[in-house]
Protein backbone atom coordinates (compact mmCIF):
# COMPACT_ATOMS: atom_id res chain seq x y z
CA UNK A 1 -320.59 11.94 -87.19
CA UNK A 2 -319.17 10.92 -90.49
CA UNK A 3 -320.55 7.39 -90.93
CA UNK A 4 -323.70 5.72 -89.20
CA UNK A 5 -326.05 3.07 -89.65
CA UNK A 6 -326.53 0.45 -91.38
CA UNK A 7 -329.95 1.68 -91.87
CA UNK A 8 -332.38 0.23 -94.56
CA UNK A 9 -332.83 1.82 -97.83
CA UNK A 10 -335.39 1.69 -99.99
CA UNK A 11 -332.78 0.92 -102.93
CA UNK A 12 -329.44 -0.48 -101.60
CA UNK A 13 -330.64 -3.10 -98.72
CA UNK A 14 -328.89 -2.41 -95.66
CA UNK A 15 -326.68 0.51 -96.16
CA UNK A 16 -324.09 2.38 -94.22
CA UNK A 17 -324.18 6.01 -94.93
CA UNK A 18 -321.32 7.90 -94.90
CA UNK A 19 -321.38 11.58 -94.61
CA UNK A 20 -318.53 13.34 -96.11
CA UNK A 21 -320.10 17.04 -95.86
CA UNK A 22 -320.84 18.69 -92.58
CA UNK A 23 -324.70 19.49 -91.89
CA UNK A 24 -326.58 21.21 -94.43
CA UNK A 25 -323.71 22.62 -96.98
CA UNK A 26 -325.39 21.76 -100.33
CA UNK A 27 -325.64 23.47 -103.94
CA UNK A 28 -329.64 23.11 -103.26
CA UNK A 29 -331.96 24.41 -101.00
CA UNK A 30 -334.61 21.75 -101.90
CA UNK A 31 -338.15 22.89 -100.73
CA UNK A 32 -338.89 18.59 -100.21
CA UNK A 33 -335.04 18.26 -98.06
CA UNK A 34 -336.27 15.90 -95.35
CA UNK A 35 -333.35 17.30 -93.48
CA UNK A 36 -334.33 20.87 -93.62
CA UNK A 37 -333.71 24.24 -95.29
CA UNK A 38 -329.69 24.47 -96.46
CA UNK A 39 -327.55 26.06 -93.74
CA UNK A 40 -324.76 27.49 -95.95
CA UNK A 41 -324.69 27.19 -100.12
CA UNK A 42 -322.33 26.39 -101.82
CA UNK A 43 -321.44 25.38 -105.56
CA UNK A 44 -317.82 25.38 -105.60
CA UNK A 45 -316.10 21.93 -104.82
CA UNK A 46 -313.32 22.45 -101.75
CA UNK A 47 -312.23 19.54 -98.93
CA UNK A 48 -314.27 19.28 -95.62
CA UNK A 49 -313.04 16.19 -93.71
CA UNK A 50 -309.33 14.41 -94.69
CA UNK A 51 -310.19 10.96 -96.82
CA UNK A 52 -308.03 9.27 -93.93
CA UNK A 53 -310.81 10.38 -91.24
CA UNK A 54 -313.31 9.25 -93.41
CA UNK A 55 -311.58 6.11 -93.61
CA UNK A 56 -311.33 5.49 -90.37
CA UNK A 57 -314.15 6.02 -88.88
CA UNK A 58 -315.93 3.93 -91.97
CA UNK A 59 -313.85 1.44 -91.50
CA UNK A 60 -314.51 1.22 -87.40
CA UNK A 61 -318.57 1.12 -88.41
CA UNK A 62 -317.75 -1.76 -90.62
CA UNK A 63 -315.54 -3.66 -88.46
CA UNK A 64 -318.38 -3.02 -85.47
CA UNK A 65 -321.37 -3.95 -87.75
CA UNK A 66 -319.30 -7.19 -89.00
CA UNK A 67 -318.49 -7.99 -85.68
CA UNK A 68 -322.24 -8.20 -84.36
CA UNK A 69 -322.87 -9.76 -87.69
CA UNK A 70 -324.66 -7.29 -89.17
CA UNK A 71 -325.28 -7.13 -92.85
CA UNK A 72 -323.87 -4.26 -94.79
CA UNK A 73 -324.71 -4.44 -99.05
CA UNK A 74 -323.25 -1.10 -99.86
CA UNK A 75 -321.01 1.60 -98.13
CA UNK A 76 -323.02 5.24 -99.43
CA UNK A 77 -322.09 8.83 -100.21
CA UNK A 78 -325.63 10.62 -98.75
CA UNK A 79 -324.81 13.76 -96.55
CA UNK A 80 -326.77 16.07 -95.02
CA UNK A 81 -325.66 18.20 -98.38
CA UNK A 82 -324.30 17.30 -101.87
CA UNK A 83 -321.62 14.71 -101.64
CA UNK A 84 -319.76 16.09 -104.76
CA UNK A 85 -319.20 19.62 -103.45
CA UNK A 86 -316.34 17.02 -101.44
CA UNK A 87 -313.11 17.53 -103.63
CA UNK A 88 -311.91 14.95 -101.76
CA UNK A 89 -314.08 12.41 -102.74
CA UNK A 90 -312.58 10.26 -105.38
CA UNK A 91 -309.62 9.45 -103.28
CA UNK A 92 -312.10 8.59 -100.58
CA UNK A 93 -313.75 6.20 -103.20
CA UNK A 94 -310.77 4.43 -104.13
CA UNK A 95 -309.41 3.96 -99.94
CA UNK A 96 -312.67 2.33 -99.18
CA UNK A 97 -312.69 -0.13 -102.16
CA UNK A 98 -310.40 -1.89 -99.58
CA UNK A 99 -312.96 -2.61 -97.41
CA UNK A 100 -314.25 -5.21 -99.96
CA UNK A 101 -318.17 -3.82 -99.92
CA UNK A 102 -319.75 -2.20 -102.86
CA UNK A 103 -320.01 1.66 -102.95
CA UNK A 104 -322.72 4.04 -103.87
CA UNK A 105 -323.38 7.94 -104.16
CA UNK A 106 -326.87 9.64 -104.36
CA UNK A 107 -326.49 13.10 -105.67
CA UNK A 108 -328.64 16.14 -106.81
CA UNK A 109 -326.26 16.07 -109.99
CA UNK A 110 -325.76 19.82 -109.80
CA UNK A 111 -321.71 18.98 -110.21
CA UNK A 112 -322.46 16.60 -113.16
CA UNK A 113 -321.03 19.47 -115.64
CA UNK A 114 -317.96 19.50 -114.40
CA UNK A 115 -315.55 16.34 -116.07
CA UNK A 116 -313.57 15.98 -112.74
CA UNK A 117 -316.90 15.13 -111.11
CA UNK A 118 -317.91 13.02 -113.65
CA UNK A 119 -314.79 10.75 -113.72
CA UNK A 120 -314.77 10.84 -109.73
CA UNK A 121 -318.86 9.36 -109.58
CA UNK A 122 -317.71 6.88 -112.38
CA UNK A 123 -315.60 4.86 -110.32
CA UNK A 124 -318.64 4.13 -108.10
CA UNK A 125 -320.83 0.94 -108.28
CA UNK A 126 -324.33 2.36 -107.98
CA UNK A 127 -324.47 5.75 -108.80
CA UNK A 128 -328.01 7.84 -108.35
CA UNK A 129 -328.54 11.19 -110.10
CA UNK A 130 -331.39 13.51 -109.32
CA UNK A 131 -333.86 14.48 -111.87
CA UNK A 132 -336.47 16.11 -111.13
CA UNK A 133 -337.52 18.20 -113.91
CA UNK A 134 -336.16 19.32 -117.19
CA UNK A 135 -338.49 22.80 -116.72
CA UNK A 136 -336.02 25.06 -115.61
CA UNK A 137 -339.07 27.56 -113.77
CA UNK A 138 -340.11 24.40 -111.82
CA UNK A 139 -336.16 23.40 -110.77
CA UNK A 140 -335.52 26.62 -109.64
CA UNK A 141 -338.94 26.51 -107.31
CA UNK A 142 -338.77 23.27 -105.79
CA UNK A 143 -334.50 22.55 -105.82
CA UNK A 144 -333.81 26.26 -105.03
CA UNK A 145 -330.44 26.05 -106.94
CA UNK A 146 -327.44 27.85 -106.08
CA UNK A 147 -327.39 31.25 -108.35
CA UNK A 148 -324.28 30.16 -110.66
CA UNK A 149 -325.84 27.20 -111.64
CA UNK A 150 -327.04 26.10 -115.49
CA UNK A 151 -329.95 24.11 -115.26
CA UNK A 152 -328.82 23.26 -119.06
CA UNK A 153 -325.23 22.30 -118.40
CA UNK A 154 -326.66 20.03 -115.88
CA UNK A 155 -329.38 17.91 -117.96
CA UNK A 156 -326.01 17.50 -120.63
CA UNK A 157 -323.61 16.59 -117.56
CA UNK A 158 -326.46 13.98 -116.87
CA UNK A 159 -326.55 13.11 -120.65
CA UNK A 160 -322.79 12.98 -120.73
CA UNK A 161 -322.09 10.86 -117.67
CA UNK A 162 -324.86 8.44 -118.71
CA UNK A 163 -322.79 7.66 -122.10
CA UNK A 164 -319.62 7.02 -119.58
CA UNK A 165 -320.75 5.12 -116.82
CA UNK A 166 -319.79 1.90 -116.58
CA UNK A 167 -321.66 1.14 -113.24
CA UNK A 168 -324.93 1.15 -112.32
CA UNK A 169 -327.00 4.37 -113.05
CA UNK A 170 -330.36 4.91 -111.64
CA UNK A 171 -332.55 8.38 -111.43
CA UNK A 172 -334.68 9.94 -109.30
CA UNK A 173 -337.36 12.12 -109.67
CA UNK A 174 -339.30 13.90 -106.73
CA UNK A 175 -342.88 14.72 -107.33
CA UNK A 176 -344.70 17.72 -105.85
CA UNK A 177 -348.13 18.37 -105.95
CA UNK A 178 -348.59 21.30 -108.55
CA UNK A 179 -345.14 22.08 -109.81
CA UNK A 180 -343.94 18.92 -111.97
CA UNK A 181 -346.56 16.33 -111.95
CA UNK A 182 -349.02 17.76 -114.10
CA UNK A 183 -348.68 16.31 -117.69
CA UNK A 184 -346.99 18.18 -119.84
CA UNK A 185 -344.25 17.81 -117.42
CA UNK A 186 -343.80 14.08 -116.58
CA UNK A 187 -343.91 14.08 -120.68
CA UNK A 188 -340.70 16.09 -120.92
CA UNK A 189 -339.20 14.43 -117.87
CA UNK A 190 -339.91 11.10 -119.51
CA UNK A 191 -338.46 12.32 -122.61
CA UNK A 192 -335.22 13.12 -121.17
CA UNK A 193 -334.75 9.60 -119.31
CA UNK A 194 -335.66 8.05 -122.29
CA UNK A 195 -332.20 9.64 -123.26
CA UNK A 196 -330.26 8.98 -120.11
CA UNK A 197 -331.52 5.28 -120.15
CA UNK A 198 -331.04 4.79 -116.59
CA UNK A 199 -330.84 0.76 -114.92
CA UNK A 200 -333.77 2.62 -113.27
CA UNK A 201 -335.95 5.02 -113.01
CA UNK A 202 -336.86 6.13 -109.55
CA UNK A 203 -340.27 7.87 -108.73
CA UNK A 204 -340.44 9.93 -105.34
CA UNK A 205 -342.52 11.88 -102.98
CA UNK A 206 -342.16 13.53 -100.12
CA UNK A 207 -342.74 10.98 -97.10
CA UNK A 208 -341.24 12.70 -94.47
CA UNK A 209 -341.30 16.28 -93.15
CA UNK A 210 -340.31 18.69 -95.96
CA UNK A 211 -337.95 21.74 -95.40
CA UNK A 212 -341.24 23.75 -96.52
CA UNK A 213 -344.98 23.41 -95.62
CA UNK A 214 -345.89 24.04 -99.46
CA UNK A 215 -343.98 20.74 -100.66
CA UNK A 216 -346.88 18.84 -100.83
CA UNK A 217 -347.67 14.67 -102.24
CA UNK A 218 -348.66 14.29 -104.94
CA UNK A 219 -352.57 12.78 -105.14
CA UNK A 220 -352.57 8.76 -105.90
CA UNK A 221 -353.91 9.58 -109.53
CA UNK A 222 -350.89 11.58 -110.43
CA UNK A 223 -348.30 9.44 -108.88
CA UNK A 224 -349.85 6.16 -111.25
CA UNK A 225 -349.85 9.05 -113.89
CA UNK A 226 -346.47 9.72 -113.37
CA UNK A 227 -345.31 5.56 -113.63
CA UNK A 228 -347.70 5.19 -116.84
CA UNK A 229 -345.80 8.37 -118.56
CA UNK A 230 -342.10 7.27 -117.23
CA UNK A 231 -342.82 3.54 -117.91
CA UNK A 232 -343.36 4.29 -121.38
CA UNK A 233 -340.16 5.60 -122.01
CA UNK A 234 -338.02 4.10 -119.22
CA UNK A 235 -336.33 0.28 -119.15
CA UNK A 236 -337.43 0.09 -115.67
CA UNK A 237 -339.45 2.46 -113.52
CA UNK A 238 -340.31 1.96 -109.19
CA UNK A 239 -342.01 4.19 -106.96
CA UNK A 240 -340.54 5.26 -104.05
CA UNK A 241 -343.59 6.61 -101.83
CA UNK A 242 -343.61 4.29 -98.84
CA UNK A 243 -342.48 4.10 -95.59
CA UNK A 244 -338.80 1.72 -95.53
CA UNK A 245 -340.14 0.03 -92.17
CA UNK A 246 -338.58 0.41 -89.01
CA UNK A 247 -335.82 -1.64 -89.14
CA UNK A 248 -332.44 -0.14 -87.27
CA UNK A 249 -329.69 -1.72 -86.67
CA UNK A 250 -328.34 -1.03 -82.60
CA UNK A 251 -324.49 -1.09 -82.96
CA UNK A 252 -323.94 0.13 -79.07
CA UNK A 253 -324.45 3.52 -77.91
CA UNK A 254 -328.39 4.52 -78.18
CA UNK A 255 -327.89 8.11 -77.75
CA UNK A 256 -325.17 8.25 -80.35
CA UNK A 257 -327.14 5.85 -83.25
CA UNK A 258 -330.48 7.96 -82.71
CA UNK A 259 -328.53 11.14 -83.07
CA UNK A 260 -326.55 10.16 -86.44
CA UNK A 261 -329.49 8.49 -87.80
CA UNK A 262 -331.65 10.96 -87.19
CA UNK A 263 -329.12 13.73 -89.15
CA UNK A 264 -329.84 11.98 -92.58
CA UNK A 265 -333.11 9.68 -91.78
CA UNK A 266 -335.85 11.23 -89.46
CA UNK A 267 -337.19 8.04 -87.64
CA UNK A 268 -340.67 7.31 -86.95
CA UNK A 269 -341.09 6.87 -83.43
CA UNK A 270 -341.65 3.55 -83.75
CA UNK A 271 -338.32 3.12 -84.86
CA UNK A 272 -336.50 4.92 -81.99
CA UNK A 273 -338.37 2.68 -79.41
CA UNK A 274 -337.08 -0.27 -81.46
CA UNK A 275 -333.95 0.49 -81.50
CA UNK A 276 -334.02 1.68 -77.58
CA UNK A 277 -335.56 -1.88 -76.43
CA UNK A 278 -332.42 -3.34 -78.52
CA UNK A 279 -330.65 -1.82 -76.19
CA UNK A 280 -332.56 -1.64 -73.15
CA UNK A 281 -332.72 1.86 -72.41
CA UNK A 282 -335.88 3.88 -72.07
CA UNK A 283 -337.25 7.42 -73.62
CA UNK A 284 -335.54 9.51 -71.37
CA UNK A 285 -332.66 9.04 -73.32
CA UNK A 286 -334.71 10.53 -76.59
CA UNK A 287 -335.97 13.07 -74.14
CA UNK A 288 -332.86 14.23 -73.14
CA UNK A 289 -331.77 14.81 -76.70
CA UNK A 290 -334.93 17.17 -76.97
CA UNK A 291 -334.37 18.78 -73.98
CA UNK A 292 -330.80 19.57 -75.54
CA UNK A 293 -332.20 20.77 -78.53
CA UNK A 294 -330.47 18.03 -80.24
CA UNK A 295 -333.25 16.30 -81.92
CA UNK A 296 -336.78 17.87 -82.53
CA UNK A 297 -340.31 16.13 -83.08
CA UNK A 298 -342.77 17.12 -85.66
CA UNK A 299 -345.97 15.72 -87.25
CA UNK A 300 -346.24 14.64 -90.94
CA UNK A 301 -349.44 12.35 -92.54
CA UNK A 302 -350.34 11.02 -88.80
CA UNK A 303 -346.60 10.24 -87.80
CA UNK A 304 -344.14 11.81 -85.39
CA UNK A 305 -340.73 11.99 -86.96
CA UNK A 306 -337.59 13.04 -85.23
CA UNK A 307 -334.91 15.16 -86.95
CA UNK A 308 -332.02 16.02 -85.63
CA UNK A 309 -331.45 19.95 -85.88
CA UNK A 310 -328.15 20.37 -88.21
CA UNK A 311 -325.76 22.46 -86.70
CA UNK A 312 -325.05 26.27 -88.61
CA UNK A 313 -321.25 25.51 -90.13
CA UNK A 314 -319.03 28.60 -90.21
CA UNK A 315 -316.29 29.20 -92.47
């Protein structure tokens, strides 16, 4: 499924996600992914799906959501991998700037080196680069990069695109408990987006099911620690550690909206029986899916989240 939602987000309202790399084909293998350990790695940009598809299928989501009347504040670039690795992806930009609704990208910046990259992301509205760390030890243990890459071309990429961008730039910057967020750390970090000078500066930790056990929150103390350091450097700095609520939109097939929200978003159980009393259906239906092997349950902080298990992609 290339588009679904709209689903809340924590930073762009109600957005509808568009995912323009099949499951789990990323230039990371982030220990934190709340969509699992990467399938297949990749660092070289090639097509995956034709822009018209995309289109398409975008296009029908919008016209469905619009129809219901169903509020949509930003079309949005977040795969189940990196959305640059899609070569494709500046055409795919400007054919949905049609569609009249704003457009964003979240990416791990691990492209950000490259200039075609660069001038593709800067045609987007609201553009979010990862940074995690600027300790090149601690990237490599909690992003898991792909060998080729250069942890240094990628903080200059960062440095670069921040001089060129003309829309909105905002960071983000996953905590885990023991590799970055002691202090020496956030210092450096802070350092660097004092640099980048981002419309914001986004502070994260993992609130849903990591890819690994390990990949562990951060305590309260050094999450404030963490907004102290990066407020002091930072225009504008906002924690990202809670729950978005349980808010789906139902846009007519139950089986079909669990399934491609559940690829990008694992949903709190609270949120699947929501969105099945929308639409009047029981939990057989979320059943079935488990029975399938489709979508899987697990535990994390006192929830059950569903995931749905990404399919292995062969070349």
């Amino acid at each position: 499924m290339i588009a679904f939602g709209p689903v809340p987000s924590r930073r762009l309202g109600r957005s509808l996600g568009i995912n323009n790399i099949p499951a789990k084909i990323c230039s990371y293998s982030c220990a934190y992914c709340q969509v699992g350990r990467t399938l297949q790695i990749e660092a070289v940009r090639r097509p995956y799906y034709s822009s018209q598809e995309i289109y398409d299928e975008v296009a029908e989501k919008v016209d469905s959501a619009r129809n219901q009347g169903l509020t949509i504040d930003y079309l949005t670039f977040v795969p189940d991998g990196e959305p640059t690795l899609d070569s494709n992806l500046g055409q795919e930009i400007d054919m949905l700037r049609g569609l009249g609704i704003k457009i964003a990208v979240i990416s791990n910046a691990s492209l950000i080196w490259d200039e075609g990259v660069r001038e593709e992301l800067a045609e987007a509205d609201w553009i979010s680069l990862k940074v995690d760390t600027v300790d090149e030890r601690a990237w490599r243990r909690m992003d898991r990069p792909h060998r080729s890459l250069d942890h240094g071309a990628i903080l200059k990429g960062i440095l670069e695109f921040a001089r060129e961008c003309k829309g909105m730039l905002v960071t983000e910057s996953m905590l885990l408990s023991g590799v970055n967020d002691d202090e020496r750390s956030l210092q450096e970090t802070a350092k660097f987006l004092e640099k980048v000078d981002p419309a914001m500066a986004y502070i994260s930790a993992p609130i849903r099911p990591p890819a690994e056990r390990w990949a562990r929150m951060p305590s309260e103390e050094n999450i404030n620690r963490a907004y102290q350091i990066f407020r002091s450097r930072a225009r504008h700095v906002e924690l990202l550690v809670g729950y978005e609520g349980d808010s789906f939109d139902f846009t007519g097939n139950a089986e079909s909206d669990i399934l491609s929200i559940a690829a990008v978003h694992p949903m709190r159980e609270a949120a699947i029986r929501q969105l099945l009393q929308q639409s009047n259906e029981g939990w057989d239906i979320v059943q079935k899916l488990i029975d399938r092997g489709q979508l899987v349950k697990t535990e994390y902080q006192g929830h059950s989240f569903y995931l749905r298990r990404p399919q292995t992609t062969r070349n």
